[in-house]
PDB file of N, CA and C in Angstrom:
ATOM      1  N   UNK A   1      68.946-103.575-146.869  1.00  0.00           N
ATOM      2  CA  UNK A   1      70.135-103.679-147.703  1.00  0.00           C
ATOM      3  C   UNK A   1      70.591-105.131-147.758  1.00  0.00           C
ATOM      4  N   UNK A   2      71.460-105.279-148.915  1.00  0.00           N
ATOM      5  CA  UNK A   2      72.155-106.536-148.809  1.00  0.00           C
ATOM      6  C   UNK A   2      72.852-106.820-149.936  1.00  0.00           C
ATOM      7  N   UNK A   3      73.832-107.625-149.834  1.00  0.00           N
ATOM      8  CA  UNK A   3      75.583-107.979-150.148  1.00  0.00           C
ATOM      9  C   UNK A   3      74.971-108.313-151.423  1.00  0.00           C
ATOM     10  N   UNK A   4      75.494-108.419-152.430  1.00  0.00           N
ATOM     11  CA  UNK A   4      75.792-108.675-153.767  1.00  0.00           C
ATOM     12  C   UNK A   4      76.625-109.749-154.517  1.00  0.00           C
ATOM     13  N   UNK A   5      76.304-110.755-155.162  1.00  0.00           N
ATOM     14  CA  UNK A   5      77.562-112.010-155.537  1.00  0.00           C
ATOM     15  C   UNK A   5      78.226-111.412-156.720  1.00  0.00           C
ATOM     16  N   UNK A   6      77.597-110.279-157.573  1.00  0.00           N
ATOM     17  CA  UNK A   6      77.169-110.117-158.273  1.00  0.00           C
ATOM     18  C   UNK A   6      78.365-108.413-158.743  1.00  0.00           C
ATOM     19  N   UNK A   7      79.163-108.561-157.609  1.00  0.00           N
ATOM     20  CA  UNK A   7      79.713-107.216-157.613  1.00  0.00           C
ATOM     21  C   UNK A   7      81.416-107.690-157.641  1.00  0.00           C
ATOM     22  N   UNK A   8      82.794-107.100-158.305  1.00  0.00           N
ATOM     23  CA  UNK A   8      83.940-107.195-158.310  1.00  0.00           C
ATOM     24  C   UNK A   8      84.813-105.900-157.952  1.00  0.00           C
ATOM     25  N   UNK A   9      84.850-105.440-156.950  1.00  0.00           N
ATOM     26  CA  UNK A   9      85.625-104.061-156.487  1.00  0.00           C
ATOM     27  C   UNK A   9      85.768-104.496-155.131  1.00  0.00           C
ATOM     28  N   UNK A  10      86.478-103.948-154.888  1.00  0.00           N
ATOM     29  CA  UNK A  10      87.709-103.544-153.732  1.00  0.00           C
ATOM     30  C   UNK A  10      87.332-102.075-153.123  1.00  0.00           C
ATOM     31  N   UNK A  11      86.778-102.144-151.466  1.00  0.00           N
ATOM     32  CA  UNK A  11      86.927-100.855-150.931  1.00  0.00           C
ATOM     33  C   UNK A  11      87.877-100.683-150.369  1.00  0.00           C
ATOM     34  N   UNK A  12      88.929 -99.768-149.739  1.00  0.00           N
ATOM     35  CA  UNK A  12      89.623 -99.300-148.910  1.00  0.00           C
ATOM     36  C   UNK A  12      89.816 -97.397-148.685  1.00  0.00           C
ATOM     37  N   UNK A  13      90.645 -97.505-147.872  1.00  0.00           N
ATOM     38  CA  UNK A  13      90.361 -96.269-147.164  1.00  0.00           C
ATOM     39  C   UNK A  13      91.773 -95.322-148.104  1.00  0.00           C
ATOM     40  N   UNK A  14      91.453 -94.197-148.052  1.00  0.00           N
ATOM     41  CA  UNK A  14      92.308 -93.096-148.782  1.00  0.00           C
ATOM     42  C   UNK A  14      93.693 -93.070-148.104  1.00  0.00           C
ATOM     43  N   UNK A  15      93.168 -93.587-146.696  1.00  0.00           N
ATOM     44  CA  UNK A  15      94.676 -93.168-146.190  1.00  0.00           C
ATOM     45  C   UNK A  15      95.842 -94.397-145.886  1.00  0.00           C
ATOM     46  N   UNK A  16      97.124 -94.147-146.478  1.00  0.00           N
ATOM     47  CA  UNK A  16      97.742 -95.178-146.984  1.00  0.00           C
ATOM     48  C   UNK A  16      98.592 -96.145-145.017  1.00  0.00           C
ATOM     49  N   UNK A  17      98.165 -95.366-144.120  1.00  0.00           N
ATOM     50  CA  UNK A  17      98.456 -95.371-142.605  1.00  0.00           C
ATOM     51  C   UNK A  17      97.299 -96.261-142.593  1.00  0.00           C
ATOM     52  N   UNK A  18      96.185 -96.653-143.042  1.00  0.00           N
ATOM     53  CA  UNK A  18      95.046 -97.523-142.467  1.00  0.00           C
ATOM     54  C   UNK A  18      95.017 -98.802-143.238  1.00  0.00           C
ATOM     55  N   UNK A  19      96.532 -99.143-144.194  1.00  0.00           N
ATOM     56  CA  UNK A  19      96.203-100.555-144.226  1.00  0.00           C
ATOM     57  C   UNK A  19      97.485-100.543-145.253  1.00  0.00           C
ATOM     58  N   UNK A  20      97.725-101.916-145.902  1.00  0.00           N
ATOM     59  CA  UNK A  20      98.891-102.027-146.882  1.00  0.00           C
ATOM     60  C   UNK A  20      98.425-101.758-148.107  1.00  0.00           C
ATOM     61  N   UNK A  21      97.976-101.281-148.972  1.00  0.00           N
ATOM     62  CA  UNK A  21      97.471-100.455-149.844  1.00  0.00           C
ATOM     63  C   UNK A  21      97.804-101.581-151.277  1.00  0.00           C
ATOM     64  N   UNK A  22      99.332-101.581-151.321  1.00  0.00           N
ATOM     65  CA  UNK A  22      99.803-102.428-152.276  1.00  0.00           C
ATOM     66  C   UNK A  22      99.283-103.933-151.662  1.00  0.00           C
ATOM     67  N   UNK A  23      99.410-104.379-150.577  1.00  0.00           N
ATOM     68  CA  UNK A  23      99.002-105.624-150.523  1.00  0.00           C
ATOM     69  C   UNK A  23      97.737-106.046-150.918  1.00  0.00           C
ATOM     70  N   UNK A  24      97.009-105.222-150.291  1.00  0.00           N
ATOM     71  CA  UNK A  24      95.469-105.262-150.208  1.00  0.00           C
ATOM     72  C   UNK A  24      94.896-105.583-152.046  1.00  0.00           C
ATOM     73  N   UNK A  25      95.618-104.586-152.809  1.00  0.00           N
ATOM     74  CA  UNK A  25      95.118-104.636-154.143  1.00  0.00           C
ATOM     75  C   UNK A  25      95.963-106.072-154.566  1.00  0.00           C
ATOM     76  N   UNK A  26      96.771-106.419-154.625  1.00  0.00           N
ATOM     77  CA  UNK A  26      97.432-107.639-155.133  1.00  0.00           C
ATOM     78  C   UNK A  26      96.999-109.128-154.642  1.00  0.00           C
ATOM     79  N   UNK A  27      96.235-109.030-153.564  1.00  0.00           N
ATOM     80  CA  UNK A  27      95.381-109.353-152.914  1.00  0.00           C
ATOM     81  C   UNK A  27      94.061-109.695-153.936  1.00  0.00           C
ATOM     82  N   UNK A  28      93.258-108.689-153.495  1.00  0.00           N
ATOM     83  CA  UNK A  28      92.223-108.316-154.735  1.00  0.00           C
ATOM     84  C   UNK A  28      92.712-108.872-155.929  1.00  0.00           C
ATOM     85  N   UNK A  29      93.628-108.194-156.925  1.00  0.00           N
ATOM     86  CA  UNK A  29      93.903-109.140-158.259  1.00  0.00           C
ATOM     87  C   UNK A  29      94.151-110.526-157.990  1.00  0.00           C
ATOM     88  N   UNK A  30      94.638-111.063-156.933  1.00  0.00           N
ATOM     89  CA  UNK A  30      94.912-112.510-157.392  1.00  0.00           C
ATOM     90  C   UNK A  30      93.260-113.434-157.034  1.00  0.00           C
ATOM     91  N   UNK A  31      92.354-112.558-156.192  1.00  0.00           N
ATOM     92  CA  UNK A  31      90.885-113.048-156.849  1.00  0.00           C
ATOM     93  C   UNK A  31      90.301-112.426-157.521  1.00  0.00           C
ATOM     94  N   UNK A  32      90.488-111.856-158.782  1.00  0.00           N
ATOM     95  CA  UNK A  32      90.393-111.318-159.804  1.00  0.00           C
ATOM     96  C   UNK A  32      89.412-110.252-159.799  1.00  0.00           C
ATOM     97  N   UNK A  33      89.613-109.290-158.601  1.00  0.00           N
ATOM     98  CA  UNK A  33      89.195-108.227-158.268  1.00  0.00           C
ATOM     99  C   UNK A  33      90.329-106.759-159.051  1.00  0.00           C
ATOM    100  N   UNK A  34      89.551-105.962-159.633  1.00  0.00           N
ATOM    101  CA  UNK A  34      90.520-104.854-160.349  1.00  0.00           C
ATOM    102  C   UNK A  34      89.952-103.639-159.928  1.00  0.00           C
ATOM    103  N   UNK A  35      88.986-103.503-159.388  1.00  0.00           N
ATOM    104  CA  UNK A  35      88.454-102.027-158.900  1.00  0.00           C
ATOM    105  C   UNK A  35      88.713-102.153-157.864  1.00  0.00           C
ATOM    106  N   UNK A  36      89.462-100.604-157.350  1.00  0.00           N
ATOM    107  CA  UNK A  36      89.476-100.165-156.487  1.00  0.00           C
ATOM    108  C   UNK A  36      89.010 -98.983-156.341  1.00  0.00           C
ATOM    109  N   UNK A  37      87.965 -98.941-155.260  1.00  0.00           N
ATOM    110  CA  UNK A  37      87.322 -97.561-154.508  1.00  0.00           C
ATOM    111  C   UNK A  37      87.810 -96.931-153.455  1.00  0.00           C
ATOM    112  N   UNK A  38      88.326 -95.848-153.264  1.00  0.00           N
ATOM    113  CA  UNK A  38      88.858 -95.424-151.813  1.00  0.00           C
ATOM    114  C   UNK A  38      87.968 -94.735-151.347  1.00  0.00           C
ATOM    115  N   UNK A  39      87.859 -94.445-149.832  1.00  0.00           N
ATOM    116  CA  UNK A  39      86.871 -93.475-149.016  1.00  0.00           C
ATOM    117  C   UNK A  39      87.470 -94.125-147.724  1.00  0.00           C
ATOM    118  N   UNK A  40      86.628 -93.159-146.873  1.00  0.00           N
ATOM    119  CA  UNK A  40      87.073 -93.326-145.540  1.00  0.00           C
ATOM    120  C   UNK A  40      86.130 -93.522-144.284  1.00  0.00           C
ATOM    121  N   UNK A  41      86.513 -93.661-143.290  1.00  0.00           N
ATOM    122  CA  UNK A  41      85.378 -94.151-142.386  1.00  0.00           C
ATOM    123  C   UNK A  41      84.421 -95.425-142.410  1.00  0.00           C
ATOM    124  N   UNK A  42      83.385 -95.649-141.839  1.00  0.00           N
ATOM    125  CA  UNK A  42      82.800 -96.716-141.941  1.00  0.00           C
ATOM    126  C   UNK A  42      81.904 -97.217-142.919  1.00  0.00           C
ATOM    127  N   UNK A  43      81.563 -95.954-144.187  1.00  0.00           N
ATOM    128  CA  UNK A  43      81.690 -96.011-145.362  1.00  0.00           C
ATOM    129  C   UNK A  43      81.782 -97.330-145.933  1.00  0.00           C
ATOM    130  N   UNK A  44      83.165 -97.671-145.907  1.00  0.00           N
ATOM    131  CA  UNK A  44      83.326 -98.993-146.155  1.00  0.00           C
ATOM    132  C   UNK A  44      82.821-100.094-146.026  1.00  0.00           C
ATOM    133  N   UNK A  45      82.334-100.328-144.900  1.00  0.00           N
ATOM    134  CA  UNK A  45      81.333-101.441-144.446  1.00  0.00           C
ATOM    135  C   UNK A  45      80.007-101.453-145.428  1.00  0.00           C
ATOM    136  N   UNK A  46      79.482-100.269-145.302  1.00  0.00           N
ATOM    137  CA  UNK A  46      78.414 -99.853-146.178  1.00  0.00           C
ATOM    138  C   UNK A  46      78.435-100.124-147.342  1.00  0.00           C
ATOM    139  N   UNK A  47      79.281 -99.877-148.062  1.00  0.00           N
ATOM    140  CA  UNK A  47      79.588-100.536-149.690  1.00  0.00           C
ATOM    141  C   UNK A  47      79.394-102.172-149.682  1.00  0.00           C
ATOM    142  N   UNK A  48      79.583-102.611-148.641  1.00  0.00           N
ATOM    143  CA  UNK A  48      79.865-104.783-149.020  1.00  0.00           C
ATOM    144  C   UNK A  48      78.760-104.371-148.637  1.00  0.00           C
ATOM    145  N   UNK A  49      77.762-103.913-147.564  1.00  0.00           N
ATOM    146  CA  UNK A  49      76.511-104.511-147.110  1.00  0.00           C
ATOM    147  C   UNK A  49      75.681-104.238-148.297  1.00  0.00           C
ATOM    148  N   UNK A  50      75.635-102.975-148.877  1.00  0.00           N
ATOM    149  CA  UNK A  50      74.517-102.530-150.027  1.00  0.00           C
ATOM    150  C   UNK A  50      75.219-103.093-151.222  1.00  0.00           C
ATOM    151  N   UNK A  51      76.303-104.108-151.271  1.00  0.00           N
ATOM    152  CA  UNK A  51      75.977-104.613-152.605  1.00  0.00           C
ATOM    153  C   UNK A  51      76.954-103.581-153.614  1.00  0.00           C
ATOM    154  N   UNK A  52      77.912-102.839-153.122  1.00  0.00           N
ATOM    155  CA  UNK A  52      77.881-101.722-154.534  1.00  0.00           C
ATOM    156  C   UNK A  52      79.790-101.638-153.854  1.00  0.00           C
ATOM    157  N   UNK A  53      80.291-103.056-153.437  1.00  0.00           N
ATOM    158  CA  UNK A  53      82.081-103.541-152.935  1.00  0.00           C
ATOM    159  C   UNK A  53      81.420-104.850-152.652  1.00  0.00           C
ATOM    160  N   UNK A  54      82.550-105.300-153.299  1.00  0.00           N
ATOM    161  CA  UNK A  54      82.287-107.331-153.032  1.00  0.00           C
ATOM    162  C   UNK A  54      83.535-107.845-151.504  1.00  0.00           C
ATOM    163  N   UNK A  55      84.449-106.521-151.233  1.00  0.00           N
ATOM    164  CA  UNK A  55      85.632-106.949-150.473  1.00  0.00           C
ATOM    165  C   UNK A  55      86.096-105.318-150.111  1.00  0.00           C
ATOM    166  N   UNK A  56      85.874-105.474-148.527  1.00  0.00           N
ATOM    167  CA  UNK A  56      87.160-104.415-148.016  1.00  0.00           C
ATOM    168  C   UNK A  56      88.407-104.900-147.029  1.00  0.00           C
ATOM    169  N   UNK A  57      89.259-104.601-147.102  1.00  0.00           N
ATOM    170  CA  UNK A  57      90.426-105.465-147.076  1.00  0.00           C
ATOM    171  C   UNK A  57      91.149-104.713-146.100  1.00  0.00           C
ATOM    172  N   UNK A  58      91.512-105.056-144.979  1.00  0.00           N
ATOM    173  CA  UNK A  58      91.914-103.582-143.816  1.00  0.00           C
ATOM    174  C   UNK A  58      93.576-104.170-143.197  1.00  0.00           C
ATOM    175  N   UNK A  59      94.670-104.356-143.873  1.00  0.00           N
ATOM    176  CA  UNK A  59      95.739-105.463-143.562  1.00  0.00           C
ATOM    177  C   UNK A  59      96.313-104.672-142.457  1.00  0.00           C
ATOM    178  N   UNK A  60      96.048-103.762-141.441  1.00  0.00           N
ATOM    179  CA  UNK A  60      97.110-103.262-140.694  1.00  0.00           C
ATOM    180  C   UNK A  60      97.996-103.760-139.997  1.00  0.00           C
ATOM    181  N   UNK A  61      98.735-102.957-139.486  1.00  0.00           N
ATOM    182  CA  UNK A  61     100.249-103.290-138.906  1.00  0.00           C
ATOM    183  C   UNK A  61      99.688-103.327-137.198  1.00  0.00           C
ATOM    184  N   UNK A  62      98.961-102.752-137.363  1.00  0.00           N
ATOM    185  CA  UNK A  62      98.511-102.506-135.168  1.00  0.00           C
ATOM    186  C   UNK A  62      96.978-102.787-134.843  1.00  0.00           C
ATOM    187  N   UNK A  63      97.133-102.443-133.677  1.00  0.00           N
ATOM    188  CA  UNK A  63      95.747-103.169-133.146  1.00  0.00           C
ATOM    189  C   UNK A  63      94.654-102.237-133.089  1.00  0.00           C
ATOM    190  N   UNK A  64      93.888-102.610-133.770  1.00  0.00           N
ATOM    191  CA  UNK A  64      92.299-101.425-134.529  1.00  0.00           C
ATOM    192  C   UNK A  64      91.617-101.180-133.139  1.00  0.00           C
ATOM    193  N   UNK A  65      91.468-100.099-133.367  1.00  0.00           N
ATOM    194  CA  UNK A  65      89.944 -99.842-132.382  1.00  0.00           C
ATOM    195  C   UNK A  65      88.708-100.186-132.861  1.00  0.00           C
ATOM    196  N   UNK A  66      88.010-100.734-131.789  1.00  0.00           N
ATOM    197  CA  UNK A  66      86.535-101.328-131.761  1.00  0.00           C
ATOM    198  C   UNK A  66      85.936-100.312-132.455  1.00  0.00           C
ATOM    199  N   UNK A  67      85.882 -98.995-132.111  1.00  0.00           N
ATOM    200  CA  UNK A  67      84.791 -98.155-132.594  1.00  0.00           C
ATOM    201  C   UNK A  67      85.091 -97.590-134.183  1.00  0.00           C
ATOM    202  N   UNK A  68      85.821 -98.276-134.627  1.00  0.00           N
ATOM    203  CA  UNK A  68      86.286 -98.372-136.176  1.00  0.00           C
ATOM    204  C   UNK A  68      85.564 -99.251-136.575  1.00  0.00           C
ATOM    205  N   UNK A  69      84.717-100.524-136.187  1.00  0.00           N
ATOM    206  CA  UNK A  69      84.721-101.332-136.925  1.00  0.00           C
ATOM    207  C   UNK A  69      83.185-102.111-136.407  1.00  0.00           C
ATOM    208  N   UNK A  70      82.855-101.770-135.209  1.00  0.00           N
ATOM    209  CA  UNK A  70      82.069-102.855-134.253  1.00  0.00           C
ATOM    210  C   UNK A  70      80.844-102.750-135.008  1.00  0.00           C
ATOM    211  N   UNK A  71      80.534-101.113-135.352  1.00  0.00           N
ATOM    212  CA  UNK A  71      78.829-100.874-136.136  1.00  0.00           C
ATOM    213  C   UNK A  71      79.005-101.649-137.858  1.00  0.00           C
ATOM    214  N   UNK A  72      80.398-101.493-137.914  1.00  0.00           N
ATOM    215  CA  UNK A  72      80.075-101.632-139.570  1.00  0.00           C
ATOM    216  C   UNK A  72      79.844-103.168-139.824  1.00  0.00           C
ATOM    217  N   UNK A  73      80.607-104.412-138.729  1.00  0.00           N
ATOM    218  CA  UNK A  73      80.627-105.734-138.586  1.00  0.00           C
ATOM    219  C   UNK A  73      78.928-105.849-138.820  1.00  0.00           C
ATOM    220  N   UNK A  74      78.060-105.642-137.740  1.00  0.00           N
ATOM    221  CA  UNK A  74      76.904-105.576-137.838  1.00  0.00           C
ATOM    222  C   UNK A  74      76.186-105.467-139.180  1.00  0.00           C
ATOM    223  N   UNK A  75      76.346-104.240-139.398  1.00  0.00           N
ATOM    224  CA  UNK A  75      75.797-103.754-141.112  1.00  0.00           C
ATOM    225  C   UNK A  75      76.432-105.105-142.093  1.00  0.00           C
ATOM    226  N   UNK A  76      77.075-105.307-141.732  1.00  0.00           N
ATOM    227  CA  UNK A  76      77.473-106.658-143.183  1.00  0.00           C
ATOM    228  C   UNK A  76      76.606-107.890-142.813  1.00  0.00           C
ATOM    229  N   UNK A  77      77.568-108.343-141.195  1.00  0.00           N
ATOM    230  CA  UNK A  77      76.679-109.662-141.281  1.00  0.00           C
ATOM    231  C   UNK A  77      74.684-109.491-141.784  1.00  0.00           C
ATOM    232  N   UNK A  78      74.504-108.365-141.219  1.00  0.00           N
ATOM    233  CA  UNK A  78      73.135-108.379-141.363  1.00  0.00           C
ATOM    234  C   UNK A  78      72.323-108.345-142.384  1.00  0.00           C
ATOM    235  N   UNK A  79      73.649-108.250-143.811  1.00  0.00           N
ATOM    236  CA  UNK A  79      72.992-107.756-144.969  1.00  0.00           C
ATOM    237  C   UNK A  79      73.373-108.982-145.884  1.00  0.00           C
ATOM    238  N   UNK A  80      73.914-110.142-144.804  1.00  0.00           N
ATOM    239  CA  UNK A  80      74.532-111.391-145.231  1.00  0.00           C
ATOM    240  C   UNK A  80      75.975-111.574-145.864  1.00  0.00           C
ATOM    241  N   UNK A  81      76.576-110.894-145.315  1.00  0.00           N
ATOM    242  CA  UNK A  81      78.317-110.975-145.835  1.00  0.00           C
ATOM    243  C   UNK A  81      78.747-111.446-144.363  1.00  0.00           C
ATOM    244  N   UNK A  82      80.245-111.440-144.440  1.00  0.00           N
ATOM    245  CA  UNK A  82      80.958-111.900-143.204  1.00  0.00           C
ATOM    246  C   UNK A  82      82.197-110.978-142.866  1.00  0.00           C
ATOM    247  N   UNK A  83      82.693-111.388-142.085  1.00  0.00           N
ATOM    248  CA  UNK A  83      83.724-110.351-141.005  1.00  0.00           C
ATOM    249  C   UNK A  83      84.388-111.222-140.251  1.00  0.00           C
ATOM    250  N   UNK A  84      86.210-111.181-140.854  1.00  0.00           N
ATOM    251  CA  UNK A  84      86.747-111.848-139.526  1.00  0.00           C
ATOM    252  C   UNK A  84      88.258-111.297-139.563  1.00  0.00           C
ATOM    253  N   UNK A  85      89.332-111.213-139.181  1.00  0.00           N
ATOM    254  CA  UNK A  85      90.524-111.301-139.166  1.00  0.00           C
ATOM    255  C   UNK A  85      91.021-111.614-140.343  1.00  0.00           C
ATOM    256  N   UNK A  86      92.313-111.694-140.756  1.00  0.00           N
ATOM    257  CA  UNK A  86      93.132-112.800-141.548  1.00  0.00           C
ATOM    258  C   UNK A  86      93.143-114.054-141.740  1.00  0.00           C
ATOM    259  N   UNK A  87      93.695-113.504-140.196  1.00  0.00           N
ATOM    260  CA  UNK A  87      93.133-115.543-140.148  1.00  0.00           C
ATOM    261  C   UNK A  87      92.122-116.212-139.747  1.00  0.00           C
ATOM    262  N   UNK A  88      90.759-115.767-140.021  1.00  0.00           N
ATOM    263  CA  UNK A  88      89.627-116.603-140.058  1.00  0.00           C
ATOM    264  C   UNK A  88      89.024-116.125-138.683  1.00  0.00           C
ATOM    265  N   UNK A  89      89.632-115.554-137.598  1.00  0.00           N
ATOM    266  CA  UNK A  89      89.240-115.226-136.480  1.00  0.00           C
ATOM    267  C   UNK A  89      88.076-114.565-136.455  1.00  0.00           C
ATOM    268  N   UNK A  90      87.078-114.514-135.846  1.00  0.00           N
ATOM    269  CA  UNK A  90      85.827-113.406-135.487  1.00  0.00           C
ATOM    270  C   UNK A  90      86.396-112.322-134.896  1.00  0.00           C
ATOM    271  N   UNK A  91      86.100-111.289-135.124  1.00  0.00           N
ATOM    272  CA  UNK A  91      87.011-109.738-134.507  1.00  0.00           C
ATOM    273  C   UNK A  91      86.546-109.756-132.661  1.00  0.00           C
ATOM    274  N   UNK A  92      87.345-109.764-131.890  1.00  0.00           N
ATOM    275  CA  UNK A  92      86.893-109.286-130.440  1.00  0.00           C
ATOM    276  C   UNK A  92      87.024-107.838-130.543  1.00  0.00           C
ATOM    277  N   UNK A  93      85.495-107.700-129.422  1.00  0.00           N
ATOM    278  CA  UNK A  93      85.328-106.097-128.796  1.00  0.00           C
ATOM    279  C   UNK A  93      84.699-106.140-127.704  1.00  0.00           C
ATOM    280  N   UNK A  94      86.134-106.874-127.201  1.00  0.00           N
ATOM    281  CA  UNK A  94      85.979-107.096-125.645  1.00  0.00           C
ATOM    282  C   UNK A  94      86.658-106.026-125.227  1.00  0.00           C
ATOM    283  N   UNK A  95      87.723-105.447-126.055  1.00  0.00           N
ATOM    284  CA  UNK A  95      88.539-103.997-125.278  1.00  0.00           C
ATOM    285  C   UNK A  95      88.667-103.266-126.623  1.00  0.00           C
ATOM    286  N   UNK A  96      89.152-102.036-126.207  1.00  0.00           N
ATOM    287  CA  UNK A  96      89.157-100.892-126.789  1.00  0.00           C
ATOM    288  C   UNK A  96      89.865-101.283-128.357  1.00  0.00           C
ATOM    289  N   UNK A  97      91.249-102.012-127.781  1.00  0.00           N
ATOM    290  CA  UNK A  97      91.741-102.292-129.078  1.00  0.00           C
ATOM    291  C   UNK A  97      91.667-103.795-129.650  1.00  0.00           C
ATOM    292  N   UNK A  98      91.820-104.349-130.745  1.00  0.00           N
ATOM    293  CA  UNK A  98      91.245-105.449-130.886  1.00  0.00           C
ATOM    294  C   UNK A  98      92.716-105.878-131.342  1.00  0.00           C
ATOM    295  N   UNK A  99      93.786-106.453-130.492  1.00  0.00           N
ATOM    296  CA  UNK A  99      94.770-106.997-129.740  1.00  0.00           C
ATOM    297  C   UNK A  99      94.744-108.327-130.512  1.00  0.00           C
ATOM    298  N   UNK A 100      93.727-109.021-130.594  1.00  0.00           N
ATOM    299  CA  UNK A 100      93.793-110.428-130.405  1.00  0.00           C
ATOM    300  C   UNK A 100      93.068-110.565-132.170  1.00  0.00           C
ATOM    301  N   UNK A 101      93.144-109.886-132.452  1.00  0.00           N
ATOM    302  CA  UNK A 101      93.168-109.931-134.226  1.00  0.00           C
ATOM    303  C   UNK A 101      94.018-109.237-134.899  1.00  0.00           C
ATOM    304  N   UNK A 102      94.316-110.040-136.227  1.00  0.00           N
ATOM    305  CA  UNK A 102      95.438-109.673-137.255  1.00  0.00           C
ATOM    306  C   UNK A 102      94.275-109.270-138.581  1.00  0.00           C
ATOM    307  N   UNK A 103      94.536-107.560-138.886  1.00  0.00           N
ATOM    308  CA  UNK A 103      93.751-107.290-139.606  1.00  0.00           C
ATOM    309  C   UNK A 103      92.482-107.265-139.767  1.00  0.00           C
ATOM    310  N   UNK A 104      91.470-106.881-140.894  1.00  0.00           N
ATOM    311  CA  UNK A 104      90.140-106.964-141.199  1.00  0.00           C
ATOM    312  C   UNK A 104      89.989-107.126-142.411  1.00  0.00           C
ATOM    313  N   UNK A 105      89.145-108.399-142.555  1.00  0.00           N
ATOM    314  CA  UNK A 105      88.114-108.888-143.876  1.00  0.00           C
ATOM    315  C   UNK A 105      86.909-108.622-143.789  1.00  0.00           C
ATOM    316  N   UNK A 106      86.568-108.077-144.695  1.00  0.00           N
ATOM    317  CA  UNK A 106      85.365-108.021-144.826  1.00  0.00           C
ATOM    318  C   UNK A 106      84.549-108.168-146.575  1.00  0.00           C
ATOM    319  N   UNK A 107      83.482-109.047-146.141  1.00  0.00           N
ATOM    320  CA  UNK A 107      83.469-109.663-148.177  1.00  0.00           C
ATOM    321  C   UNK A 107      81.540-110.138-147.836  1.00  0.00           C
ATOM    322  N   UNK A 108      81.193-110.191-149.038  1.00  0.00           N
ATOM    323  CA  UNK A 108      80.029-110.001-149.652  1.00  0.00           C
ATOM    324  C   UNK A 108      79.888-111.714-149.119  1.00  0.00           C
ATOM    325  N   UNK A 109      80.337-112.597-148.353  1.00  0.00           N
ATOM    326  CA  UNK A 109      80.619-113.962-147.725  1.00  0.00           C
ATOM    327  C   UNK A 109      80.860-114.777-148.972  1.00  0.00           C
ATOM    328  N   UNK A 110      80.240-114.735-150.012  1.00  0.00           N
ATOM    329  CA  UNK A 110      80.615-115.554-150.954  1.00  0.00           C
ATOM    330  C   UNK A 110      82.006-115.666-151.743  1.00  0.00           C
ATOM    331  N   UNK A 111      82.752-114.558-151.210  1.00  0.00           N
ATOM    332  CA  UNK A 111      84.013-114.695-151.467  1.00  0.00           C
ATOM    333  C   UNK A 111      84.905-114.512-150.368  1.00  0.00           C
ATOM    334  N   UNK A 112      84.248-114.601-149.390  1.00  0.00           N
ATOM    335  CA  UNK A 112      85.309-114.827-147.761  1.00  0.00           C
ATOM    336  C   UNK A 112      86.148-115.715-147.580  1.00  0.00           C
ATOM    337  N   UNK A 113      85.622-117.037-147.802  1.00  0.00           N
ATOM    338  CA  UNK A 113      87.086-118.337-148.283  1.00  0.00           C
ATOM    339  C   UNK A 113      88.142-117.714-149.203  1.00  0.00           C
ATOM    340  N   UNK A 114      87.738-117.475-150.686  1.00  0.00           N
ATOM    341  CA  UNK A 114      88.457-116.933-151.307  1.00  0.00           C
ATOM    342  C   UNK A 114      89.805-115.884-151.140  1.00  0.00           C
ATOM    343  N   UNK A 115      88.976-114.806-149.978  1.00  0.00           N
ATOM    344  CA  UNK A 115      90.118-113.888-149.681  1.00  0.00           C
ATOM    345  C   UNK A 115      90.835-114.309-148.662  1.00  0.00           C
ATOM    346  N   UNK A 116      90.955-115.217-147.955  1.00  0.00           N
ATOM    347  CA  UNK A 116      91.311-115.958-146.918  1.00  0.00           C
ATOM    348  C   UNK A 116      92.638-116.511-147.102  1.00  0.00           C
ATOM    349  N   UNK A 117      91.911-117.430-148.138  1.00  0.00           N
ATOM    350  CA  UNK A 117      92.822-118.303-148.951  1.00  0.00           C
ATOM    351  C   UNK A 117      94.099-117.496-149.814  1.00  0.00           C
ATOM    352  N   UNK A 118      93.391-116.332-150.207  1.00  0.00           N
ATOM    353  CA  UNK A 118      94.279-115.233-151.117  1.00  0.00           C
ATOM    354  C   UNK A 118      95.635-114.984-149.976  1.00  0.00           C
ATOM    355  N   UNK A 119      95.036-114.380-148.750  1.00  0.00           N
ATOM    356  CA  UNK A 119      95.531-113.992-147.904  1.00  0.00           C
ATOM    357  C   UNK A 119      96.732-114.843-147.468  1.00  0.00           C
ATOM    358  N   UNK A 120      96.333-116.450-146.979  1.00  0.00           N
ATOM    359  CA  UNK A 120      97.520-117.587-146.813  1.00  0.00           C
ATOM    360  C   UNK A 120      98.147-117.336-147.850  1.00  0.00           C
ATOM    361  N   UNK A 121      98.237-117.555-148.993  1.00  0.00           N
ATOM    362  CA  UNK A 121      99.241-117.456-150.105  1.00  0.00           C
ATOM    363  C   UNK A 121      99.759-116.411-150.419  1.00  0.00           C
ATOM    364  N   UNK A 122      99.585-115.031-149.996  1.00  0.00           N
ATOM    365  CA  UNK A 122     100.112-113.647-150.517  1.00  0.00           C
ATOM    366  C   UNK A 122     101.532-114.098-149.326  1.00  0.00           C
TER     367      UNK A 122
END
């Protein structure tokens, strides 16, 4: 598998408790992303790695569990996209909850600055 430059949608999850829903998409539009796909689970990851979501966007309020996120990190970088925090951080899964990060990016890498940058300015 592998990431796509080539793709403009937005994954996130159905449930409006797993991230800011409105942010996330306003987000997305201001890098001129207009699709949005919902689903759930690690799903998500799967869409940026195969190319078929350019951005999943995870803004929560609390501290994620590792086993939400640790397999799907893998599946991207490996399919050449990237994975980090908000703020640019690499995700720790050194403990159960990942404490020491604000949120989850995740993008096809060629638009990882981009949502970054989106992110400082929202």
């Amino acid at each position: 598998i592998q990431v796509s430059p080539n793709v403009d949608s937005l994954v996130q999850s159905f449930e409006a408790s797993h991230g800011n829903h409105t942010a996330q998409q306003d987000i997305a539009k201001h890098m001129g992303i207009e699709t949005v796909i919902l689903m759930d689970s690690q799903s998500k990851y799967a869409m940026v790695a195969s190319g078929n979501a350019a951005v999943y966007l995870r803004l929560s309020c609390y501290a994620e569990n590792i086993w939400d996120h640790a397999a799907g990190v893998i599946l991207v970088e490996e399919a050449g996209g990237k994975v980090s925090d908000r703020n640019g951080k690499h995700l720790c899964f050194t403990a159960a909850k990942m404490a020491g990060n604000s949120g989850v990016v995740v993008t096809n890498g060629v638009l990882h600055e981009k949502a970054l940058s989106a992110l400082r300015e929202y």
